[in-house]
Protein backbone atom coordinates (compact mmCIF):
# COMPACT_ATOMS: atom_id res chain seq x y z
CA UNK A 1 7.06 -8.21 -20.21
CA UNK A 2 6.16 -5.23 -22.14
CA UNK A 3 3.68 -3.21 -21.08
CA UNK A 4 0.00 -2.91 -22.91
CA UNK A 5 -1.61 0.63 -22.95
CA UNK A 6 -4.60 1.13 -21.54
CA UNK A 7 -5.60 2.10 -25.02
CA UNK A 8 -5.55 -1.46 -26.75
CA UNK A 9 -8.68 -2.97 -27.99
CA UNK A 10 -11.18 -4.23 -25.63
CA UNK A 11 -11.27 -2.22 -22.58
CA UNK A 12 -14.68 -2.80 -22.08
CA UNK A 13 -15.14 -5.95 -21.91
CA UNK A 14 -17.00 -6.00 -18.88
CA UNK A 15 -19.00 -3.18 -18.45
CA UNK A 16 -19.30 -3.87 -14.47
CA UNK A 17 -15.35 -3.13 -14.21
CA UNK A 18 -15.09 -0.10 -16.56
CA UNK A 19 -11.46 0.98 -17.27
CA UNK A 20 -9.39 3.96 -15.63
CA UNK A 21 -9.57 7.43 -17.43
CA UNK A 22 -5.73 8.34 -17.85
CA UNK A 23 -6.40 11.83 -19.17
CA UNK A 24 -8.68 12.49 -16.71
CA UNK A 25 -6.44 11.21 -13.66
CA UNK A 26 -3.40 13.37 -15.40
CA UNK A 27 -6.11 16.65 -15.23
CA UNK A 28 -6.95 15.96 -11.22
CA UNK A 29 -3.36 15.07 -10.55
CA UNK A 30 -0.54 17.01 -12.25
CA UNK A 31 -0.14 20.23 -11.20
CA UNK A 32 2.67 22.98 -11.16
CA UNK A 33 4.62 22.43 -7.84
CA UNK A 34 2.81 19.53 -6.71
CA UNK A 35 4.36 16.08 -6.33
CA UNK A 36 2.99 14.20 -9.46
CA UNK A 37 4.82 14.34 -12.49
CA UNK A 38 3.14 11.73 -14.49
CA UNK A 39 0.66 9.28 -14.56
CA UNK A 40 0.59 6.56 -16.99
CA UNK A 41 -2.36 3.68 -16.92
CA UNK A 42 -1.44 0.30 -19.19
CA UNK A 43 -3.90 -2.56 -19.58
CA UNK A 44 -1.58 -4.94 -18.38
CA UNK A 45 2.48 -5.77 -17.32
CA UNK A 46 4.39 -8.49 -15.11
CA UNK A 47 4.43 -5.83 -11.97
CA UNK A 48 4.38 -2.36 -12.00
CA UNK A 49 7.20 -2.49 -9.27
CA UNK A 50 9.90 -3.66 -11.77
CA UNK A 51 8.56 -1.94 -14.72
CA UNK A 52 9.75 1.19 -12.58
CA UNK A 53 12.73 -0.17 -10.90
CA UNK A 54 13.84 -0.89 -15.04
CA UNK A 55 13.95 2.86 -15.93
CA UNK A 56 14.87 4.42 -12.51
CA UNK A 57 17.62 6.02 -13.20
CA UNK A 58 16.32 8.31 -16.06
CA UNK A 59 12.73 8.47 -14.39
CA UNK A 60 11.53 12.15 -12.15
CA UNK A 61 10.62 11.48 -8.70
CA UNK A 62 6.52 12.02 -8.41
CA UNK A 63 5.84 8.66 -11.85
CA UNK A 64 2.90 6.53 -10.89
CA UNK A 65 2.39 3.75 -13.36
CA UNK A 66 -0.58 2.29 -12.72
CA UNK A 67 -2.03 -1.43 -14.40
CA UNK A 68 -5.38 -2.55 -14.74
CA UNK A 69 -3.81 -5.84 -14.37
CA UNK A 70 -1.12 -7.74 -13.33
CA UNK A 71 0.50 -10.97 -13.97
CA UNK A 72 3.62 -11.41 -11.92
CA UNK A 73 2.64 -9.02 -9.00
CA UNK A 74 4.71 -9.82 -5.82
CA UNK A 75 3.99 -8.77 -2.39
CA UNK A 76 6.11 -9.46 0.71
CA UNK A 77 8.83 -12.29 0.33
CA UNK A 78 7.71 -12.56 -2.98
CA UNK A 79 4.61 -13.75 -2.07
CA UNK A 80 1.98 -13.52 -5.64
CA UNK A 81 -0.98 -11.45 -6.11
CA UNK A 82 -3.64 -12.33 -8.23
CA UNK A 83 -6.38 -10.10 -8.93
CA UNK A 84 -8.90 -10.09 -12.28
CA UNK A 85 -8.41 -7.30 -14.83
CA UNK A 86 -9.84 -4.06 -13.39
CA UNK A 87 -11.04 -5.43 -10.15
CA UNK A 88 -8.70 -3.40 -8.21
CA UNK A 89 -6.23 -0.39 -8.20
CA UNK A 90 -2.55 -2.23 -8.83
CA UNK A 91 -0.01 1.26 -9.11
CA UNK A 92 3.79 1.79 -8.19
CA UNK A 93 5.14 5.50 -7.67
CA UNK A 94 8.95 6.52 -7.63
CA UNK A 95 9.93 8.34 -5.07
CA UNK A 96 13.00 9.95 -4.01
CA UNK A 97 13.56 11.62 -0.85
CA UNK A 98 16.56 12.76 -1.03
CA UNK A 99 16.46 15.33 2.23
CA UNK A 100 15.76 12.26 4.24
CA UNK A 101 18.25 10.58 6.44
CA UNK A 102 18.37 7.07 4.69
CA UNK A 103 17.78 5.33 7.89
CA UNK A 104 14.31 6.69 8.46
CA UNK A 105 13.00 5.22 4.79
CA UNK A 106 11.91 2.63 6.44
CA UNK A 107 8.89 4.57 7.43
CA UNK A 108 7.78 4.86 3.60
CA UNK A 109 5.40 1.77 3.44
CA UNK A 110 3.73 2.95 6.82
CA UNK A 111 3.58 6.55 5.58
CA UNK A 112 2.03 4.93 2.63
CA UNK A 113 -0.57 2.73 4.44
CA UNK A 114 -1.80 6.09 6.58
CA UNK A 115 -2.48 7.56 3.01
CA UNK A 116 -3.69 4.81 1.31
CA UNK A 117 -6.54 4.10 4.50
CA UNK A 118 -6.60 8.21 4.57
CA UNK A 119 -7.71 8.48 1.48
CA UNK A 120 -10.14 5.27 1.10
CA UNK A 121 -11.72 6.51 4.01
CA UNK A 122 -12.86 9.88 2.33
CA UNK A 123 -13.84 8.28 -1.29
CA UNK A 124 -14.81 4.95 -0.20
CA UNK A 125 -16.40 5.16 2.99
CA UNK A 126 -14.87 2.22 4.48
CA UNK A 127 -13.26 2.18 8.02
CA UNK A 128 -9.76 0.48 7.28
CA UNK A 129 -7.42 -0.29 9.73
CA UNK A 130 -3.19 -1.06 9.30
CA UNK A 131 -1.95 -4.26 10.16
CA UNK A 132 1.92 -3.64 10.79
CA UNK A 133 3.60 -3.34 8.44
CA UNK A 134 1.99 -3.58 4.90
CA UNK A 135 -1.53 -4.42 5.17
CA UNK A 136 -4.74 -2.97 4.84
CA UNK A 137 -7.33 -4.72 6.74
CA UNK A 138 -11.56 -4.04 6.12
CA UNK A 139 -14.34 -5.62 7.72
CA UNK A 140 -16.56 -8.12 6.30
CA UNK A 141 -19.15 -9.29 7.97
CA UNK A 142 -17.55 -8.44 11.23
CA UNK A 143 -14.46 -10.04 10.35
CA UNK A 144 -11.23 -8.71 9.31
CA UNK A 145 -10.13 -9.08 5.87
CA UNK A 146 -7.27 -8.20 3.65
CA UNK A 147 -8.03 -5.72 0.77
CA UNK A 148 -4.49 -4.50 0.09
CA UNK A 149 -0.53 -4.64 0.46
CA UNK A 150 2.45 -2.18 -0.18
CA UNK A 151 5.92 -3.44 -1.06
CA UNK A 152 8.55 -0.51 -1.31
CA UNK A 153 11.80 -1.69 -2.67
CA UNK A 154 15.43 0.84 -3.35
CA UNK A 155 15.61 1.21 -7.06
CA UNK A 156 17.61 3.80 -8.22
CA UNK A 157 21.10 5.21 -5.80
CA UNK A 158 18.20 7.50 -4.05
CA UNK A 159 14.95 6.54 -5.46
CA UNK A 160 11.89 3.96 -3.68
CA UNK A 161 9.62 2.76 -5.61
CA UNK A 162 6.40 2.22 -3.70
CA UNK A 163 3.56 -0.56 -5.37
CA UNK A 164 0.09 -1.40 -3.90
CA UNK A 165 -2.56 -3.03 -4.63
CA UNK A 166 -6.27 -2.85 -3.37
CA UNK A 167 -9.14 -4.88 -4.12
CA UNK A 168 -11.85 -2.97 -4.99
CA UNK A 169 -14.60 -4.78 -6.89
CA UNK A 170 -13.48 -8.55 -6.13
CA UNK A 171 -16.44 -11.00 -5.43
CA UNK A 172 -16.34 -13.56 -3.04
CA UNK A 173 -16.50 -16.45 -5.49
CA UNK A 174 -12.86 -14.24 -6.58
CA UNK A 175 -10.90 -14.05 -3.65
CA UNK A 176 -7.89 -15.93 -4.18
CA UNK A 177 -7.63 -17.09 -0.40
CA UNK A 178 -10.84 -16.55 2.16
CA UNK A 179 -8.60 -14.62 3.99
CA UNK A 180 -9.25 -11.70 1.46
CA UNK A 181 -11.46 -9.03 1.36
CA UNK A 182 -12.40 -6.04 -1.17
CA UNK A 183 -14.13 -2.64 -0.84
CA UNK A 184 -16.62 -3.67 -2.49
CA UNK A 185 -17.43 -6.72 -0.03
CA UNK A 186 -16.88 -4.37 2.65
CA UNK A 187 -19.34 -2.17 1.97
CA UNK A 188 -18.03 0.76 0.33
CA UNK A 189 -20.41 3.24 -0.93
CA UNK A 190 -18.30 3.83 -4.21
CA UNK A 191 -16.22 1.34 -6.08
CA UNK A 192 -15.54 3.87 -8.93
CA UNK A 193 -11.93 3.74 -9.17
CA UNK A 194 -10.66 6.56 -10.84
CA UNK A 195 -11.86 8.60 -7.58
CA UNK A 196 -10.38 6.40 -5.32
CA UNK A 197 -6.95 6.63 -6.91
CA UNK A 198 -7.45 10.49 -7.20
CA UNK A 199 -8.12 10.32 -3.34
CA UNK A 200 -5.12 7.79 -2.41
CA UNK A 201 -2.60 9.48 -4.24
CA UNK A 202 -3.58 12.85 -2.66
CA UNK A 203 -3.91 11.19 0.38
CA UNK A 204 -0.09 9.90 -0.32
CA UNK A 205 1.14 13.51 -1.72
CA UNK A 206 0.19 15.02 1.26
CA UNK A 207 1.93 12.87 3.80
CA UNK A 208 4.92 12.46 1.66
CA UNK A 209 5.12 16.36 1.69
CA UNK A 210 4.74 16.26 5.80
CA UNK A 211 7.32 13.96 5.92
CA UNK A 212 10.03 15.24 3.59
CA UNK A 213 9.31 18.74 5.46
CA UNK A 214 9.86 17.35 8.83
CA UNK A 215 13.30 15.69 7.90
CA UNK A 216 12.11 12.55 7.92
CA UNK A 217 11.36 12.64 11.74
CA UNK A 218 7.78 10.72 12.26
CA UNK A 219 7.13 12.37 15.56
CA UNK A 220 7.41 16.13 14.17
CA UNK A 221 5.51 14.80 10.80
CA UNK A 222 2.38 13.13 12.86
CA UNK A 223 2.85 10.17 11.05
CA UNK A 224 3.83 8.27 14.53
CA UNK A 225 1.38 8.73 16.25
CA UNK A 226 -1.33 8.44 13.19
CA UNK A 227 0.31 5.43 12.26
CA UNK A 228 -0.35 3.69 15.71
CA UNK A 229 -3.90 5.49 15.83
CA UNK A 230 -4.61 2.85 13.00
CA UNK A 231 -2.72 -0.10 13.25
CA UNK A 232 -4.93 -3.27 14.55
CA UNK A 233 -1.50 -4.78 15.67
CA UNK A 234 -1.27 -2.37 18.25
CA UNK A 235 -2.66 -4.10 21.79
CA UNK A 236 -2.93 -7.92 20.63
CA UNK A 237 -1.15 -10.74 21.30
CA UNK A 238 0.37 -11.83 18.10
CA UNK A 239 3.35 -14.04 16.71
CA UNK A 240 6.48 -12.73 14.75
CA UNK A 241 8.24 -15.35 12.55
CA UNK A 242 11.47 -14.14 12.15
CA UNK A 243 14.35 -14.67 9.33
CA UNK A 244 16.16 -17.73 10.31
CA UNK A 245 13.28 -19.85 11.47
CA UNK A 246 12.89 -17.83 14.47
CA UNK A 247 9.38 -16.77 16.24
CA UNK A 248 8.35 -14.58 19.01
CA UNK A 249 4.92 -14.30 20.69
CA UNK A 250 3.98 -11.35 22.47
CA UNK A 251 1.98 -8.42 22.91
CA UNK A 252 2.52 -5.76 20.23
CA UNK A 253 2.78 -2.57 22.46
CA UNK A 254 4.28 0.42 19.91
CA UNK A 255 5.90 1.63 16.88
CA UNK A 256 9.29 2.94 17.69
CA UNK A 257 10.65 5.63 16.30
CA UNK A 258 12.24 3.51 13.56
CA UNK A 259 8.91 1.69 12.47
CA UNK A 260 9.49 -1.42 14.07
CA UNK A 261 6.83 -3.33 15.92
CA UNK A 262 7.89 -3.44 19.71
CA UNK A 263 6.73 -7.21 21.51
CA UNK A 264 6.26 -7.62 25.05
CA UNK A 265 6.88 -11.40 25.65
CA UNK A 266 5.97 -13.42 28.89
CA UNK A 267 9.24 -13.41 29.95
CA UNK A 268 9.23 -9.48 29.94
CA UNK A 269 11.47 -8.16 27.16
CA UNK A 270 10.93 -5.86 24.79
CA UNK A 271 12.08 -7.01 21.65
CA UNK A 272 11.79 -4.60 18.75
CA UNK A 273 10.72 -6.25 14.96
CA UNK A 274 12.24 -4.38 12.01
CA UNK A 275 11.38 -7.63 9.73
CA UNK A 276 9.39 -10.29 9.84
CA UNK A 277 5.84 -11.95 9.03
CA UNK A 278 2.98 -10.95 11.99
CA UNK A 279 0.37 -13.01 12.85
CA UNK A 280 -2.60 -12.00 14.74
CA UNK A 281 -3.42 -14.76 17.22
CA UNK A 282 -6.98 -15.37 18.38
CA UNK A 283 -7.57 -14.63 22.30
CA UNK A 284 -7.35 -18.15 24.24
C-alpha cells in the first residue's frame, strides 16, 4: 500500500482527534548531532514497519515514519492491531547500531519500552508499567490494561526497525478486545499527541544514546536494572507458551543479561525465556 500524506483532504474530520503537526514535530526533533534525521507523518499505510523495512537499505539511521492510521499493523506473531484514525500514536524508527555486538540487539524492544513508559510518564502523567517483553500495561479502574506494543524486526544487513503503537484517545465502546486500555481511559492528564511523541522519542533518543555508548552492555547503560524496576512480570507467577506447543509455569524472578525472562518452576529450575507468549496468572 502506498502511503497517504498527512496532508490529503480531510484531516479534520473529527475535531476531538485533531491530526499530528509534522513541521512542528521536525522543529522539536531534528537537531544537528542528535539522533533524528527525519520525521515524516502520513494519514494512512498497511504498517509503518514494512513501509521502512521496503527502503532500508538507502534509508539514514535516526527515520521515524509515523501514521495516523493503520490498516495491516502487526504486533507479535503477527498478531493485528486495530486502532481508529488518530486515536493513537502508530510510528516505526530505523535504527542501526552498528557499535553493538549483534547478540545484545535483543535488548532493543526493552530499551524501547523503558523510553516509551519514560517518556509517557513525563507528558502523560500516567504510571505505566512493562510487561516482558513488548507491552505497555496502564491501569484502569484498578485493573491492568494494555495501551501499547513494540515489534522490532532486522531490516537492512545492520539496521532494526522499531514500530509501536499506543492508544491514546480510544473509548471503551473502541477497544478492540476488553483486555485493552488507552491513556486516555487511564487517566492521563494530556492526550495531545504531538507532545507525547515529542516526549517518547526523546525519551527513546536518550536511552538509545546510553546504550550505543555503553557497548551495548545493559548493566553499564542502566537499562537492566531500569528495565526490571518496571516490568510487572517481575515477582508473579505466570505461564510461558513456548514455540513447539510447549509451556512453562513459574515464577518470573529476573532479566538476564541477555533480556530473557528467567522462571523458577516448582520443580526448581531456572529456565531462561528468550521467546515466547507470557501470561500473567491470577493468584490461586
Amino acid at each position: 500500500m502506498t502511503p497517504r500524506d498527512a496532508a490529503d483532504p480531510s484531516p479534520w474530520s473529527d475535531l476531538e482527534r485533531p491530526p499530528l503537526n509534522a513541521l512542528a514535530l521536525r522543529r522539536g526533533l531534528v537537531r544537528e548531532g542528535g539522533l533524528w534525521r527525519e520525521v515524516r507523518v502520513v494519514r494512512s499505510t498497511g504498517s509503518t514497519n514494512t513501509d521502512l523495512a521496503a527502503v532500508a537499505d538507502t534509508t539514514p539511521e535516526g527515520t521515524v515514519l509515523v501514521a495516523e492510521e493503520q490498516t495491516a499493523a502487526r504486533g507479535r506473531l503477527d498478531r493485528r492491531w486495530t486502532a481508529p484514525p488518530r486515536s493513537g500514536l502508530f510510528f516505526s524508527v530505523l535504527l542501526r547500531p552498528s557499535r553493538v555486538p549483534v547478540h545484545r540487539w535483543g535488548w532493543l524492544p526493552l530499551l524501547t519500552g523503558v523510553a516509551v513508559a519514560t517518556g509517557l510518564a513525563r507528558s502523560a502523567g500516567v504510571d505505566t508499567s512493562l510487561k516482558w517483553p513488548n507491552d505497555l500495561l496502564v491501569k484502569v479502574e484498578g485493573e491492568e490494561r494494555k495501551a501499547g506494543g513494540i515489534l522490532a524486526e532486522r531490516a537492512d544487513t545492520d539496521a532494526v526497525i522499531i514500530g509501536v503503537g499506543i492508544n491514546v484517545t480510544l473509548k471503551s465502546d473502541e477497544l478492540p478486545v476488553p483486555q485493552a486500555g488507552s491513556l486516555a481511559l487511564a487517566g492521563a492528564v494530556s492526550t495531545d499527541r504531538d507532545p507525547l511523541l515529542r516526549a517518547v522519542l526523546r525519551s527513546l533518543e536518550e536511552w538509545y544514546g546510553k546504550w550505543t555508548e555503553a557497548d551495548g552492555d545493559p548493566l553499564t547503560s542502566g537499562l537492566q536494572e531500569t528495565y526490571a524496576a518496571g516490568c510487572a512480570t517481575l515477582g508473579r507467577t505466570v505461564r510461558a507458551e513456548l514455540p513447539g506447543d510447549r509451556s512453562v509455569v513459574g515464577e518470573a524472578v529476573a532479566v538476564d543479561g541477555d533480556g530473557r525472562l528467567v522462571l523458577a518452576t516448582e520443580e526448581g529450575v531456572r529456565e531462561p525465556v528468550g521467546a515466547g507468549d507470557i501470561v500473567h496468572l491470577r493468584p490461586a
